[in-house]
PDB file of N, CA and C in Angstrom:
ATOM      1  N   UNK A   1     297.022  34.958 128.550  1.00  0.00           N
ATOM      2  CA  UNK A   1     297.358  36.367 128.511  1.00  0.00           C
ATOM      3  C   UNK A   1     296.263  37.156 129.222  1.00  0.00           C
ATOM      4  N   UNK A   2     296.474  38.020 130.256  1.00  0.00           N
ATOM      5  CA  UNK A   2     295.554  38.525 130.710  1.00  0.00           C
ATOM      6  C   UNK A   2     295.412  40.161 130.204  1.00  0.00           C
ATOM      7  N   UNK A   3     294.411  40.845 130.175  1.00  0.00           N
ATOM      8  CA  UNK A   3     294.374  41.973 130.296  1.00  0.00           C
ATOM      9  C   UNK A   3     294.686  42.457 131.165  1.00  0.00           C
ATOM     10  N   UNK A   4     295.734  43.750 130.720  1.00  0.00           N
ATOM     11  CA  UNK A   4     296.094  44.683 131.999  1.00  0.00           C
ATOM     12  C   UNK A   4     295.551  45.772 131.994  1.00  0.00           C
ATOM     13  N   UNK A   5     294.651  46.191 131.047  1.00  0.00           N
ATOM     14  CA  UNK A   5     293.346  47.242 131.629  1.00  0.00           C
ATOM     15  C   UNK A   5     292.486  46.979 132.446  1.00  0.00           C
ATOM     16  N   UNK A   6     291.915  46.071 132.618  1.00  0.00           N
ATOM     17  CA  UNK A   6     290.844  45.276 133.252  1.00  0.00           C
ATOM     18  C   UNK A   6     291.126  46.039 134.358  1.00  0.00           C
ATOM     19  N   UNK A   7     289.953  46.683 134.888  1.00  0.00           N
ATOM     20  CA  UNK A   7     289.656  47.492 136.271  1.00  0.00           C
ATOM     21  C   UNK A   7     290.036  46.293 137.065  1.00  0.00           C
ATOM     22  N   UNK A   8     290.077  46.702 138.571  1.00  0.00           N
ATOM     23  CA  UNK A   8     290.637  46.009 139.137  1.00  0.00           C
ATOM     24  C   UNK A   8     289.579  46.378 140.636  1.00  0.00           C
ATOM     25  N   UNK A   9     288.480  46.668 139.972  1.00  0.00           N
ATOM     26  CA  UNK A   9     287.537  47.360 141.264  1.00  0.00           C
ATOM     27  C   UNK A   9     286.353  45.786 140.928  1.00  0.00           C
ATOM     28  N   UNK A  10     285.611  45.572 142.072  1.00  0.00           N
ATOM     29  CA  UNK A  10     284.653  44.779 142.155  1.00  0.00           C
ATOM     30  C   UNK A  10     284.022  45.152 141.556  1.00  0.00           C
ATOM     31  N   UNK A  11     282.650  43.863 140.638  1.00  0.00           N
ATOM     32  CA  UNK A  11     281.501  44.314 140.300  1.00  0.00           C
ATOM     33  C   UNK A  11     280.368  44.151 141.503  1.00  0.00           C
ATOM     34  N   UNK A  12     279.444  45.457 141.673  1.00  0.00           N
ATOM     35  CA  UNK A  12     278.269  45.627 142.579  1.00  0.00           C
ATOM     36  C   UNK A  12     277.639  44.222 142.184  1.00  0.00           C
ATOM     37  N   UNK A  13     276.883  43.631 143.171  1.00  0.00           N
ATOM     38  CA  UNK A  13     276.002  42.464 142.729  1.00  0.00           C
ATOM     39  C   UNK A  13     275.136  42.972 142.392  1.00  0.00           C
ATOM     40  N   UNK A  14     274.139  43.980 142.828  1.00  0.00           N
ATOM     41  CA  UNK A  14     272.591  44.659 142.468  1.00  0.00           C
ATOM     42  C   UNK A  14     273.519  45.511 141.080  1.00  0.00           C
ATOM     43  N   UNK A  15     272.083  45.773 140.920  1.00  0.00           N
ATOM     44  CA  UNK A  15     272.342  47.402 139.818  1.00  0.00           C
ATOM     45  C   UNK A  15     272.934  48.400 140.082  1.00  0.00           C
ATOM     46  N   UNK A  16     273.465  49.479 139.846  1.00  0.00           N
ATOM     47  CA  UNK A  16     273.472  50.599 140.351  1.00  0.00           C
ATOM     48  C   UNK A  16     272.764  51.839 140.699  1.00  0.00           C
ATOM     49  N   UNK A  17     271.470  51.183 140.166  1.00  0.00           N
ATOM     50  CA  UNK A  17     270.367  51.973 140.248  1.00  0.00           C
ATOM     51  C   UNK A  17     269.907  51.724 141.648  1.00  0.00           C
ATOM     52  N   UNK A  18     269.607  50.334 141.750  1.00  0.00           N
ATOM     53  CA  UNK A  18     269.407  49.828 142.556  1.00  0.00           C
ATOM     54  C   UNK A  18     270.176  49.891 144.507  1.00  0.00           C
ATOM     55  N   UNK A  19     271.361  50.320 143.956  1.00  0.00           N
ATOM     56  CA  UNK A  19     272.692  50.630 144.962  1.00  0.00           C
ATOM     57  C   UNK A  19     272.149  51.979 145.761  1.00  0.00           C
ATOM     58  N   UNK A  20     272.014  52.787 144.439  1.00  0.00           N
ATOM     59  CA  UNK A  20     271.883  53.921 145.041  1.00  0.00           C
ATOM     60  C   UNK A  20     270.254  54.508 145.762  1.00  0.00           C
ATOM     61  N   UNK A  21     269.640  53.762 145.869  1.00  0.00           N
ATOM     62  CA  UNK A  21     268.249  53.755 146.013  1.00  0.00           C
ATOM     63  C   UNK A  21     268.508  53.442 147.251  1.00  0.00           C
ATOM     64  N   UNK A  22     269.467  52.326 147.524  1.00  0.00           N
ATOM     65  CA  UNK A  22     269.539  52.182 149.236  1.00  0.00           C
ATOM     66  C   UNK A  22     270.531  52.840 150.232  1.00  0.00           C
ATOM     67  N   UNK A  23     271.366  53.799 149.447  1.00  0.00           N
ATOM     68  CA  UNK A  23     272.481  54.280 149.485  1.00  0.00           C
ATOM     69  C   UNK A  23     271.084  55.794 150.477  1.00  0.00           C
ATOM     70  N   UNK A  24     270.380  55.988 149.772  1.00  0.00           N
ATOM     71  CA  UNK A  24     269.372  56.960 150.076  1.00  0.00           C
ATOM     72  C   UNK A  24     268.071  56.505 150.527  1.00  0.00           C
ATOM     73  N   UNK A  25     267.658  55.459 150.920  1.00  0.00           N
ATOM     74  CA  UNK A  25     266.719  54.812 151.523  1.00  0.00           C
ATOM     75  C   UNK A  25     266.753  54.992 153.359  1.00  0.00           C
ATOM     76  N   UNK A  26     265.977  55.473 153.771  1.00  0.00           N
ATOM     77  CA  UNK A  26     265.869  55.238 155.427  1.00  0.00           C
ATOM     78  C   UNK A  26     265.624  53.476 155.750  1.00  0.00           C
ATOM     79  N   UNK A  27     266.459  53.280 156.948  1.00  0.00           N
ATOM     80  CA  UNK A  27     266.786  51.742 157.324  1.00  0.00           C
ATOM     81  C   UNK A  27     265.043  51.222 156.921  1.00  0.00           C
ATOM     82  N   UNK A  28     264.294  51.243 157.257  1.00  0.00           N
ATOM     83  CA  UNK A  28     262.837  50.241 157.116  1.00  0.00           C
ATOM     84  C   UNK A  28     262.891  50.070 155.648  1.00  0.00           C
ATOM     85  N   UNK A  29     263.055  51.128 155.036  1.00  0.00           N
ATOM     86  CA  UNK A  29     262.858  50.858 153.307  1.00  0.00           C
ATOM     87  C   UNK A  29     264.083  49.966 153.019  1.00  0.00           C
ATOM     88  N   UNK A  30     265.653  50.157 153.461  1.00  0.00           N
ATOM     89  CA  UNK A  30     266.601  48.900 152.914  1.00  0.00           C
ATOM     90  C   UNK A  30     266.233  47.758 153.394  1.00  0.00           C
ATOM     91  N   UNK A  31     265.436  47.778 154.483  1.00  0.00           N
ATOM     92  CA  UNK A  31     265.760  46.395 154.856  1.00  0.00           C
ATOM     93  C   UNK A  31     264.623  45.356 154.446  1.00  0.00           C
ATOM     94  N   UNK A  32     263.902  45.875 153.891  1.00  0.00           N
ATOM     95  CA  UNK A  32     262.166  45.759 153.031  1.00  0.00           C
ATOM     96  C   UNK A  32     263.014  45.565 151.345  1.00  0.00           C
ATOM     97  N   UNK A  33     263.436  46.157 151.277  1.00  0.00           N
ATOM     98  CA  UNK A  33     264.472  46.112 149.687  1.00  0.00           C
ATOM     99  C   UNK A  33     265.204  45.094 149.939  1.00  0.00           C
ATOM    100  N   UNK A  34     265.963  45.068 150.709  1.00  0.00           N
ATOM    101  CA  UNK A  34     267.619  43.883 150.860  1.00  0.00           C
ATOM    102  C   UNK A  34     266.551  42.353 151.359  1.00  0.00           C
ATOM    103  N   UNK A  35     264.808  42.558 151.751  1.00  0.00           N
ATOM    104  CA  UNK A  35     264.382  41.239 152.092  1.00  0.00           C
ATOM    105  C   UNK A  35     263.543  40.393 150.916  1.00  0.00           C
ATOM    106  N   UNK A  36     263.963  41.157 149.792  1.00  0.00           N
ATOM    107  CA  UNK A  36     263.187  40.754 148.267  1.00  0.00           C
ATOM    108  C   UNK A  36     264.522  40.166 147.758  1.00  0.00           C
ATOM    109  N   UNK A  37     266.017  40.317 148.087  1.00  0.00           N
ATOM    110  CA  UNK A  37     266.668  39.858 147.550  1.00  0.00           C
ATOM    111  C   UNK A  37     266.918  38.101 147.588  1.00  0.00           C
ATOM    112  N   UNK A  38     267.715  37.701 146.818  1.00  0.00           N
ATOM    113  CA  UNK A  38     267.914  36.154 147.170  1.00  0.00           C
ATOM    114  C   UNK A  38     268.986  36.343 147.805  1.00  0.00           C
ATOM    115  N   UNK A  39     269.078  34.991 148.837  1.00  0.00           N
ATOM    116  CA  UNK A  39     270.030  35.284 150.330  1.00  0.00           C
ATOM    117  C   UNK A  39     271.563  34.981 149.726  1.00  0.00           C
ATOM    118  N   UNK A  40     272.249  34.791 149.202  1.00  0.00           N
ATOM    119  CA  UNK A  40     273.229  35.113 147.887  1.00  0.00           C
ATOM    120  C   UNK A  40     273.625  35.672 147.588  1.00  0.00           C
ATOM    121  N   UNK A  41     272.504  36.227 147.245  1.00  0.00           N
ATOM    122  CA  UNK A  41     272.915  37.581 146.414  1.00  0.00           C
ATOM    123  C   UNK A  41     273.405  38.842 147.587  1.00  0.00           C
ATOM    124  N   UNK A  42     272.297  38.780 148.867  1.00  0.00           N
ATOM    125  CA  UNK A  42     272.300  39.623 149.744  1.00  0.00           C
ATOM    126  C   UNK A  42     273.711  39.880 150.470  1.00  0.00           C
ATOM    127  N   UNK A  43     274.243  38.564 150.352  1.00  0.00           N
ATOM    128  CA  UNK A  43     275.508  38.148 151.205  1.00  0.00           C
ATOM    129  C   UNK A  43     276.937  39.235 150.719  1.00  0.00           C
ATOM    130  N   UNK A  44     276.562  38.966 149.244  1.00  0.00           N
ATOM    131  CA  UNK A  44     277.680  39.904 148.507  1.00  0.00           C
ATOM    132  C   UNK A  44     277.273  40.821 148.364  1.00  0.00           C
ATOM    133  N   UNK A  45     276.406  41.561 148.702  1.00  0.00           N
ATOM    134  CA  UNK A  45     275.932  43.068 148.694  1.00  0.00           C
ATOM    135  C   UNK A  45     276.519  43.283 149.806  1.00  0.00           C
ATOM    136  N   UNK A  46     276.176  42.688 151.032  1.00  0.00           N
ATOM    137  CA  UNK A  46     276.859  43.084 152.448  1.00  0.00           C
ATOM    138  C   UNK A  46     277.958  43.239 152.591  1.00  0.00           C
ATOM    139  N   UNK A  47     278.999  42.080 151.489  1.00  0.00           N
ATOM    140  CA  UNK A  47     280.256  42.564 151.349  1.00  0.00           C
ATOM    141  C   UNK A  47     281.146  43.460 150.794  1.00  0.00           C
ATOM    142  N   UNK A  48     280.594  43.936 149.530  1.00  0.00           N
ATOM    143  CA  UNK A  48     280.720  44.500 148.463  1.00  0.00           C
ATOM    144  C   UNK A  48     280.426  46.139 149.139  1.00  0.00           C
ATOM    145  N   UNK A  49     279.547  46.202 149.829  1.00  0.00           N
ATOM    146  CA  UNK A  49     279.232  47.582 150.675  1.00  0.00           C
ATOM    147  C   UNK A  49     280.438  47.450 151.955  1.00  0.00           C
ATOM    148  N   UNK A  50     280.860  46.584 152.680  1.00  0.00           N
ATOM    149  CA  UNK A  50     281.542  46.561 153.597  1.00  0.00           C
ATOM    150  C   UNK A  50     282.796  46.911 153.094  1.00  0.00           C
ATOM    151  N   UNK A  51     283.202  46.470 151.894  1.00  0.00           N
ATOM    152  CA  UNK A  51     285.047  47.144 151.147  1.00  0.00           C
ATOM    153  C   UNK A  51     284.341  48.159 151.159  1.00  0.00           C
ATOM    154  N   UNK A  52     283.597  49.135 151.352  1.00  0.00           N
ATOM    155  CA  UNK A  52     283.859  50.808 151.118  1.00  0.00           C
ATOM    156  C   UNK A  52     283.493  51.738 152.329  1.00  0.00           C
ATOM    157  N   UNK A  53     284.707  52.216 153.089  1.00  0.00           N
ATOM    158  CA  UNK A  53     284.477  52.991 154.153  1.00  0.00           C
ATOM    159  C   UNK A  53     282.774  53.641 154.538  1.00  0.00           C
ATOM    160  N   UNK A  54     282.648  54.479 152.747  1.00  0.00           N
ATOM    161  CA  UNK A  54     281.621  55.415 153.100  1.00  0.00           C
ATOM    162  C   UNK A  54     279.672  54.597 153.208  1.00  0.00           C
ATOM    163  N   UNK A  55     280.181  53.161 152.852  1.00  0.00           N
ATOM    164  CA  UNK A  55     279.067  52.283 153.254  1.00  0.00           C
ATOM    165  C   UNK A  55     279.276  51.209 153.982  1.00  0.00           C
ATOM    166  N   UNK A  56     279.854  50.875 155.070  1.00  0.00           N
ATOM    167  CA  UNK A  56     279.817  50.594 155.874  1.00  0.00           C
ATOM    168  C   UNK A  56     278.828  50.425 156.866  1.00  0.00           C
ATOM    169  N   UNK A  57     277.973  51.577 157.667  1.00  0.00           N
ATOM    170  CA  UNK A  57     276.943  51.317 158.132  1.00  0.00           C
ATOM    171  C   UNK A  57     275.698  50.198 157.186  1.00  0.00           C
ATOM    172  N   UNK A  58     275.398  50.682 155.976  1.00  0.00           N
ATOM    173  CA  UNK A  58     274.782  50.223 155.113  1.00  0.00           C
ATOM    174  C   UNK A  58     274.683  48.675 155.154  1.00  0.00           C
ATOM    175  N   UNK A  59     276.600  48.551 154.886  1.00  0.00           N
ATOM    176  CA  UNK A  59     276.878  46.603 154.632  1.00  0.00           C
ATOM    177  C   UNK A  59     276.427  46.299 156.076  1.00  0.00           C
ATOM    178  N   UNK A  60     276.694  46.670 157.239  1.00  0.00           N
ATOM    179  CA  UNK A  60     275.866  45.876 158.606  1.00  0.00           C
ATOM    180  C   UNK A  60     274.976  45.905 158.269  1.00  0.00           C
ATOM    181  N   UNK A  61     274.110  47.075 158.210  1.00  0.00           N
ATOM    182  CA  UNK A  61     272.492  46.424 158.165  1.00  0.00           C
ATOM    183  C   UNK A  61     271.869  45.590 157.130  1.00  0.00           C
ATOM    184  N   UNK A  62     272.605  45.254 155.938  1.00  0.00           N
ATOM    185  CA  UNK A  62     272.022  44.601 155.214  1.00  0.00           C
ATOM    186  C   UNK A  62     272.781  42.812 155.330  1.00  0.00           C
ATOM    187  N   UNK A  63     273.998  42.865 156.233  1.00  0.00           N
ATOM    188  CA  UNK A  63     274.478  41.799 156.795  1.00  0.00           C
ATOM    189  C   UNK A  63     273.292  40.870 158.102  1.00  0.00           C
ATOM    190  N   UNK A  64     273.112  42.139 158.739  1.00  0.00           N
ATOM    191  CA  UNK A  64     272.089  41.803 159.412  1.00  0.00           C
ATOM    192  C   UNK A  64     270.291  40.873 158.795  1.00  0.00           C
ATOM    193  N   UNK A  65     270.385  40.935 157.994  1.00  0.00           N
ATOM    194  CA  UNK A  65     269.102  40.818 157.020  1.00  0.00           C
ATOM    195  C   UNK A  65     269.637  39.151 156.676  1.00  0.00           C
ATOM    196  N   UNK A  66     271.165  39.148 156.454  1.00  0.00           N
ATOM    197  CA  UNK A  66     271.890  37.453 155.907  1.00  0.00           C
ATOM    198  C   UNK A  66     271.777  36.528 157.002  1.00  0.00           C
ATOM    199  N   UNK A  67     271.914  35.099 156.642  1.00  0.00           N
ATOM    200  CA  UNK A  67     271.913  34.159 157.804  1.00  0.00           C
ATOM    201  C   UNK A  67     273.305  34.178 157.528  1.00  0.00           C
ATOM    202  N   UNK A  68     273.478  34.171 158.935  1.00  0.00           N
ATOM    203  CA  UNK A  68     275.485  33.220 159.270  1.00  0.00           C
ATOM    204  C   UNK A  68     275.475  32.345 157.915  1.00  0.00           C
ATOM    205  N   UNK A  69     275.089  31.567 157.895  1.00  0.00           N
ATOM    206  CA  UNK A  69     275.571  30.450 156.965  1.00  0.00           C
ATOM    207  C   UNK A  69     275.856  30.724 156.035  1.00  0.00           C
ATOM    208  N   UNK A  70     274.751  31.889 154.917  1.00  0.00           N
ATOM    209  CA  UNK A  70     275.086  32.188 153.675  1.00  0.00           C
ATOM    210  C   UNK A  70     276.336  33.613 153.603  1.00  0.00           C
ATOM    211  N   UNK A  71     276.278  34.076 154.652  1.00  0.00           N
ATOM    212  CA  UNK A  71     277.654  35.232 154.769  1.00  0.00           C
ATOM    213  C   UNK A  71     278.876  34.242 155.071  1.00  0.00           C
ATOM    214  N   UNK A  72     278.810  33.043 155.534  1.00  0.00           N
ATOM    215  CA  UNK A  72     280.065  32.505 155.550  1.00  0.00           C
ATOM    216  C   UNK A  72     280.712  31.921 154.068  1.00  0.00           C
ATOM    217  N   UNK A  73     279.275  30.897 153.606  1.00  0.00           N
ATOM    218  CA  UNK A  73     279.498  30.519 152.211  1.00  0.00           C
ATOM    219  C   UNK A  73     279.579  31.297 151.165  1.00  0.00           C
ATOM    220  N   UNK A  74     279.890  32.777 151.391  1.00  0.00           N
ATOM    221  CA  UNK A  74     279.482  33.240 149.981  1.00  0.00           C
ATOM    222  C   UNK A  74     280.924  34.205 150.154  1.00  0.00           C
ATOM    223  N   UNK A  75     281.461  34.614 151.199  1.00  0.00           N
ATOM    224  CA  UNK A  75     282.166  35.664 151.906  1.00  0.00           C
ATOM    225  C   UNK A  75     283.527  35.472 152.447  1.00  0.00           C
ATOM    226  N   UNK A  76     283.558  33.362 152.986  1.00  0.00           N
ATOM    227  CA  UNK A  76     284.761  33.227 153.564  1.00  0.00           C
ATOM    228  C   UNK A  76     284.940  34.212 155.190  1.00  0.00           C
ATOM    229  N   UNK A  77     286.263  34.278 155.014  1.00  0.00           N
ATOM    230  CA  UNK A  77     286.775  35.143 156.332  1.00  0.00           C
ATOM    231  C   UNK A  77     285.982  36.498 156.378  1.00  0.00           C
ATOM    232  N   UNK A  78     285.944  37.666 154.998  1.00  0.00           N
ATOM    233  CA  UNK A  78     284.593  38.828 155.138  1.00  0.00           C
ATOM    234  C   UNK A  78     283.392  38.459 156.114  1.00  0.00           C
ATOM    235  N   UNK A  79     282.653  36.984 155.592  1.00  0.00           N
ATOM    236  CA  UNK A  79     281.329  36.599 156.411  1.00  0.00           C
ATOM    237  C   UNK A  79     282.132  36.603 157.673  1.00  0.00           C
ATOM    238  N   UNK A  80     283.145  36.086 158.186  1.00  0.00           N
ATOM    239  CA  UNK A  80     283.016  36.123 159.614  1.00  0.00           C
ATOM    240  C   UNK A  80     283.169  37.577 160.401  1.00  0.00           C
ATOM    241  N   UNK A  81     283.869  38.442 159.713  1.00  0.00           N
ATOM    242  CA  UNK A  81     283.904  39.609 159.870  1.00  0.00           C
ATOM    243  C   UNK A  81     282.316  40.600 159.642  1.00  0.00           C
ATOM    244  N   UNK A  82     281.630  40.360 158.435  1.00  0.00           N
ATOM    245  CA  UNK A  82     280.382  40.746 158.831  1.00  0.00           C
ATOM    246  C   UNK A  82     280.006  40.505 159.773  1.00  0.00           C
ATOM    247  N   UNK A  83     279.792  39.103 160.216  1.00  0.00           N
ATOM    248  CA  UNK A  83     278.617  38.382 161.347  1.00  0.00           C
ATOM    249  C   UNK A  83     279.212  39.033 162.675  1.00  0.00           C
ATOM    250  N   UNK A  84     280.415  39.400 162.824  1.00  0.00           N
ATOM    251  CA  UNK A  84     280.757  39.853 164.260  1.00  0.00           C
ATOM    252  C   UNK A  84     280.716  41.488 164.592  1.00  0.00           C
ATOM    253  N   UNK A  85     280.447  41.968 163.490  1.00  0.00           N
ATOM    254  CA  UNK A  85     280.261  43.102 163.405  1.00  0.00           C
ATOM    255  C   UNK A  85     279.043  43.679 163.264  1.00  0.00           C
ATOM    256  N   UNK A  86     277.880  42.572 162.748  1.00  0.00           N
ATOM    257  CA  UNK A  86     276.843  42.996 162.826  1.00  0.00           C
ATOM    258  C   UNK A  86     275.803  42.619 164.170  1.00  0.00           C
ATOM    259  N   UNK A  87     276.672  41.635 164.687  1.00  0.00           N
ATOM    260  CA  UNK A  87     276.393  41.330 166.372  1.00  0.00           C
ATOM    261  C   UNK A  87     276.913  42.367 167.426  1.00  0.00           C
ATOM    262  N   UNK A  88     277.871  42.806 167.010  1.00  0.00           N
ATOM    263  CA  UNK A  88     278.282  43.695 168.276  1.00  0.00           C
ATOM    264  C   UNK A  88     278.023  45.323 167.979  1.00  0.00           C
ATOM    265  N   UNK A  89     277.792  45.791 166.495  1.00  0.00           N
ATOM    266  CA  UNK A  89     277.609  47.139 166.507  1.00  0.00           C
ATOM    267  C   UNK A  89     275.877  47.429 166.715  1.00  0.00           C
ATOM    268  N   UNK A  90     276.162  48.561 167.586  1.00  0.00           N
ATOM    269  CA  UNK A  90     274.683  48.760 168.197  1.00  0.00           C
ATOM    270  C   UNK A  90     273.739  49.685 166.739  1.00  0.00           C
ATOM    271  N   UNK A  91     272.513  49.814 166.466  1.00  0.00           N
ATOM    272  CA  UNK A  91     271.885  50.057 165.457  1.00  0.00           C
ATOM    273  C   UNK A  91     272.016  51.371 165.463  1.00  0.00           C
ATOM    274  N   UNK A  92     272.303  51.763 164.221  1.00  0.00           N
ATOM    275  CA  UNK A  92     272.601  53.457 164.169  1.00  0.00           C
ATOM    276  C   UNK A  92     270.798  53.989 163.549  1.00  0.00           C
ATOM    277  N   UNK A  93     270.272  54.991 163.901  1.00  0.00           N
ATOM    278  CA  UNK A  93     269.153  55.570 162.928  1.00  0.00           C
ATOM    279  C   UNK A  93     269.801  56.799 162.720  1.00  0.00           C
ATOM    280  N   UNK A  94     269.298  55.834 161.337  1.00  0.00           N
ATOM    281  CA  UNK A  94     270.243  56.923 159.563  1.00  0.00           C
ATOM    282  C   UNK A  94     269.077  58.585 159.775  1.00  0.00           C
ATOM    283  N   UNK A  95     269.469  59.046 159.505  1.00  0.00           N
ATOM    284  CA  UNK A  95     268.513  60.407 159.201  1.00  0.00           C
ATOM    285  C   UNK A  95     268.609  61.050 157.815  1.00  0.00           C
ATOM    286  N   UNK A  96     267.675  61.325 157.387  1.00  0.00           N
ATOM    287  CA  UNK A  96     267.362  61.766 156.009  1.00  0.00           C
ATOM    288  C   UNK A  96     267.857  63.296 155.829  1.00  0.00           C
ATOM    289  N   UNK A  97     267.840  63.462 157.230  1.00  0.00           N
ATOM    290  CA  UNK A  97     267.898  65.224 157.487  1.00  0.00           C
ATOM    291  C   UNK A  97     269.539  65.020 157.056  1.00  0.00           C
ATOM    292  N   UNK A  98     269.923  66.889 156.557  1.00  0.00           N
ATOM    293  CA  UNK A  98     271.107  66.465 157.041  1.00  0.00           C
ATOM    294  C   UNK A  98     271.101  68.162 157.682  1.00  0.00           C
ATOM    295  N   UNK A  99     272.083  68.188 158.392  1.00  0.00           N
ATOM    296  CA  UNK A  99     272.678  69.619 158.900  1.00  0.00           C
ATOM    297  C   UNK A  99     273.121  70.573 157.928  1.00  0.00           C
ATOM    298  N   UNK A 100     272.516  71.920 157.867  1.00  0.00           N
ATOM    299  CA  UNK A 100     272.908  73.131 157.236  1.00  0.00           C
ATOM    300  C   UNK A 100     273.728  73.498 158.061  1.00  0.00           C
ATOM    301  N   UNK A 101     274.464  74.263 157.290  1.00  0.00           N
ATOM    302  CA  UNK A 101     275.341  75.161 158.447  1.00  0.00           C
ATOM    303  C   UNK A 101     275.711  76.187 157.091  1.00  0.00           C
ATOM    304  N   UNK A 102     275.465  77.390 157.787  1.00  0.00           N
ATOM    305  CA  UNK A 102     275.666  78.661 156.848  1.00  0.00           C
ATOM    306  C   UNK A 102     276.841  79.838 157.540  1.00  0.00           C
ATOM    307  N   UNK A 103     278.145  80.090 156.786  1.00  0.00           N
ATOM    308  CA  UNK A 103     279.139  79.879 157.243  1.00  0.00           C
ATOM    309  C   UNK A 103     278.950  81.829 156.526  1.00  0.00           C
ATOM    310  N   UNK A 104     279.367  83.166 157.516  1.00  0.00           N
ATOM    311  CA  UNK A 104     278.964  84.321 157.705  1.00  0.00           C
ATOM    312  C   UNK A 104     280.820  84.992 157.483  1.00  0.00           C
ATOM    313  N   UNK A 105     280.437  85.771 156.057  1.00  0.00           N
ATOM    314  CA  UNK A 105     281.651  86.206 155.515  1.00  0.00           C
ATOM    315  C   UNK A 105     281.919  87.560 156.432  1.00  0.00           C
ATOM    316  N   UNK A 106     282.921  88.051 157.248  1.00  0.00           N
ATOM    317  CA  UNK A 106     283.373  89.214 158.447  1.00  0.00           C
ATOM    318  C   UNK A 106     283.509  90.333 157.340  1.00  0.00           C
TER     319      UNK A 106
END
């Protein structure tokens, strides 16, 4: 008998503390963070960030950090989709800044 409440959303491999620390981290600090992880673990972070549009950049660069081997073994068809995506997309620099824009009532 299964539960039919049971969310049906992935569990994060890191914490969520932890998520969001890199969610707001400039690239040198994730990739200094994602290189303390075990390569495993890292693999399903890369994926786990790659199912979500708004981290996307994120799952490449921390795909980038995985060897082929362990994004294939841990990921299946995802790892091959990381690995080709983190070969062919050129490196974005994230900015901390973001744009104001102050919008002048007539």
């Amino acid at each position: 008998m299964t539960n039919r409440y049971m969310p049906n959303e992935a569990t994060c491999p890191v914490d969520l503390e932890l998520l969001g620390l890199l969610l707001r981290s400039p690239e040198a600090r994730v990739v200094e963070i994602v290189d303390a992880l075990e390569s495993p673990q890292r693999a399903d972070l890369a994926a786990f960030c790659f199912g979500r549009a708004h981290m996307r950049d994120l799952a490449i660069l921390i795909a980038r950090q995985c060897s082929d081997v362990s994004l294939r073994e841990a990921n299946g068809f995802l790892g091959e989709m990381l690995i080709e995506h983190a070969q062919a997309a050129p490196v974005k620099v994230r900015s901390d800044r973001r744009t104001v824009t102050l919008a002048r009532a007539a």
